[in-house]
Protein backbone atom coordinates (compact mmCIF):
# COMPACT_ATOMS: atom_id res chain seq x y z
CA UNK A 1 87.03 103.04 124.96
CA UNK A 2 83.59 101.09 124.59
CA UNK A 3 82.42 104.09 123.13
CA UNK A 4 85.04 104.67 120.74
CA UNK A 5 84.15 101.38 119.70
CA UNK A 6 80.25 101.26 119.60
CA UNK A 7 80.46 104.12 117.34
CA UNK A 8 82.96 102.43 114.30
CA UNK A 9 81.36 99.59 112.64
CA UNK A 10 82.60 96.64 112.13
CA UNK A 11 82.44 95.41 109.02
CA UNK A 12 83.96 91.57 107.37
CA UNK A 13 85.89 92.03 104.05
CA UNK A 14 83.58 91.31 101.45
CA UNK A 15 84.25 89.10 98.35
CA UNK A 16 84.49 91.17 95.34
CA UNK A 17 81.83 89.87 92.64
CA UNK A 18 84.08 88.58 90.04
CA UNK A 19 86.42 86.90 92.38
CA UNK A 20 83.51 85.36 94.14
CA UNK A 21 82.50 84.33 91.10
CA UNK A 22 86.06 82.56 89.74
CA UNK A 23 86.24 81.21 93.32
CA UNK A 24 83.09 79.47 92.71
CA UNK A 25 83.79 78.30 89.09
CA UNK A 26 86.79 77.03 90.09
CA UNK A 27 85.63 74.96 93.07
CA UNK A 28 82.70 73.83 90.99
CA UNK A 29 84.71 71.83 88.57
CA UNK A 30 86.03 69.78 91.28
CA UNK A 31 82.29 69.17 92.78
CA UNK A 32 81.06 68.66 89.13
CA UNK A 33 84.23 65.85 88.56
CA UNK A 34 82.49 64.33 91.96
CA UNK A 35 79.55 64.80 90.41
CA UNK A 36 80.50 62.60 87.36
CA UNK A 37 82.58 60.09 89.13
CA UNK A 38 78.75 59.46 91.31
CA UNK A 39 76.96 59.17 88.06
CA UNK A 40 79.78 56.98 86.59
CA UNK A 41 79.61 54.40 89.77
CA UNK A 42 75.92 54.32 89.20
CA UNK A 43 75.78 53.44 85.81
CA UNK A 44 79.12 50.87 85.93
CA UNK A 45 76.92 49.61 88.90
CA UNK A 46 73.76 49.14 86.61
CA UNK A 47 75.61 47.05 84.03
CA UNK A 48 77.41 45.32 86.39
CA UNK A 49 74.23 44.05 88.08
CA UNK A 50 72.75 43.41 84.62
CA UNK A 51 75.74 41.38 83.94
CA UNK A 52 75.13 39.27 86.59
CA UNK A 53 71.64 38.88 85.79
CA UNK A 54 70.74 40.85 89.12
CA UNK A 55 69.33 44.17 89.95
CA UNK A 56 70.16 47.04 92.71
CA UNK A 57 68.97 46.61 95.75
CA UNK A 58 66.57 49.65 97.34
CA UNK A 59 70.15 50.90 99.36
CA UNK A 60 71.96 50.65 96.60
CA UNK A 61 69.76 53.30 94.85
CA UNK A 62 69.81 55.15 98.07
CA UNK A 63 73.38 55.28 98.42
CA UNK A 64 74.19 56.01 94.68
CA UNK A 65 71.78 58.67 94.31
CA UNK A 66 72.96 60.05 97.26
CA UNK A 67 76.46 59.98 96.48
CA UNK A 68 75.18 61.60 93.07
CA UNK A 69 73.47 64.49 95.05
CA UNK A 70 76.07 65.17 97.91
CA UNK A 71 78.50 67.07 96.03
CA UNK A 72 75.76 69.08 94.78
CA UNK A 73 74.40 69.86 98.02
CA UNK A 74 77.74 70.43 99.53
CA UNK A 75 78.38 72.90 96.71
CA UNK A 76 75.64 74.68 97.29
CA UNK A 77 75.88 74.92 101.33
CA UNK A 78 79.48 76.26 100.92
CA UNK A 79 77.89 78.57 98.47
CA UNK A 80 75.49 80.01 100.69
CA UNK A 81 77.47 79.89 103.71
CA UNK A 82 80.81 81.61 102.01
CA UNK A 83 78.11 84.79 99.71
CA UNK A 84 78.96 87.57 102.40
CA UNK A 85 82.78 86.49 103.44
CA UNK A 86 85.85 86.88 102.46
CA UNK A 87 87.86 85.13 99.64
CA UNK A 88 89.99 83.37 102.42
CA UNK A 89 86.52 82.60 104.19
CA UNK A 90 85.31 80.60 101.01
CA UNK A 91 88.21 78.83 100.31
CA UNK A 92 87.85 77.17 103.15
CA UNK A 93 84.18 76.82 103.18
CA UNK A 94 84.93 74.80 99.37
CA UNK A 95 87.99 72.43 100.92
CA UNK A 96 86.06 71.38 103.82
CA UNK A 97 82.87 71.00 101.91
CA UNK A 98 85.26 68.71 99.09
CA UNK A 99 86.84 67.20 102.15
CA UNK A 100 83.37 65.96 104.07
CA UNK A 101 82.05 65.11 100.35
CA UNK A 102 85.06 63.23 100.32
CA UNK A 103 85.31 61.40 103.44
CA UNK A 104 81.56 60.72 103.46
CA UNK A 105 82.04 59.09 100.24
CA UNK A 106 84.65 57.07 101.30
CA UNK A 107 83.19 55.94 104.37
CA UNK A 108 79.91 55.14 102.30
CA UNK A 109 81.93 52.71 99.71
CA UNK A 110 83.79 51.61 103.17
CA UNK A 111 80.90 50.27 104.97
CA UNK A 112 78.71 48.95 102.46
CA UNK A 113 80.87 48.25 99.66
CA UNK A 114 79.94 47.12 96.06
CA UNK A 115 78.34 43.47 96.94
CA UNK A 116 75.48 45.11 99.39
CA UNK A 117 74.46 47.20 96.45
CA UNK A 118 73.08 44.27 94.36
CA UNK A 119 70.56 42.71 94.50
CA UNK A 120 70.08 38.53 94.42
């Protein structure tokens, strides 16, 4: 039996091309709305602080930018991760990486929230 079976290889179902390729298009709208809500928060958070007469303080940049770049990153590790699995595989690579880009997010605006962003 071990022999029988250290003679087949194994192989994973592979991704056709083009439906790797919708499967990432797809996805990638949703990161790229992320994407624009981040850059939206940072510049409402710009003129809000200039409305005040008060600047960002060096977190605030930290945590905007980085809540500008996470999607991105997250995008690009499920990428990676899902280029030589199936399409089931990378579906779920793309809802958890939405999901922790999500939840990190969240948890972000949670603990710091809006006032420890500005500056006095």
């Amino acid at each position: 039996m071990n022999a029988e079976l250290s003679e087949q290889t194994v192989t994973r179902p592979r991704t056709p091309l083009w439906l790797a390729v919708v499967i990432a298009v797809l996805f990638g709208l949703f990161f790229a709305y992320d994407v624009w809500e981040a850059l939206g928060n940072l510049l409402g958070m710009l003129s809000f602080a200039d409305n005040l007469g008060v600047t960002l303080t060096a977190l605030g940049w930290v945590v905007l930018i980085g809540a500008l770049l996470l999607p991105i990153l997250l995008f690009g590790l499920a990428f990676w991760l899902g280029m030589k699995r199936g399409p089931v595989q990378q579906i779920a690579l793309y809802l958890a990486a939405l999901a922790v880009s999500a939840v990190l997010y969240l948890d972000i605006y949670t603990v710091f929230g809006p006032a420890s962003l500005l500056g006095t």
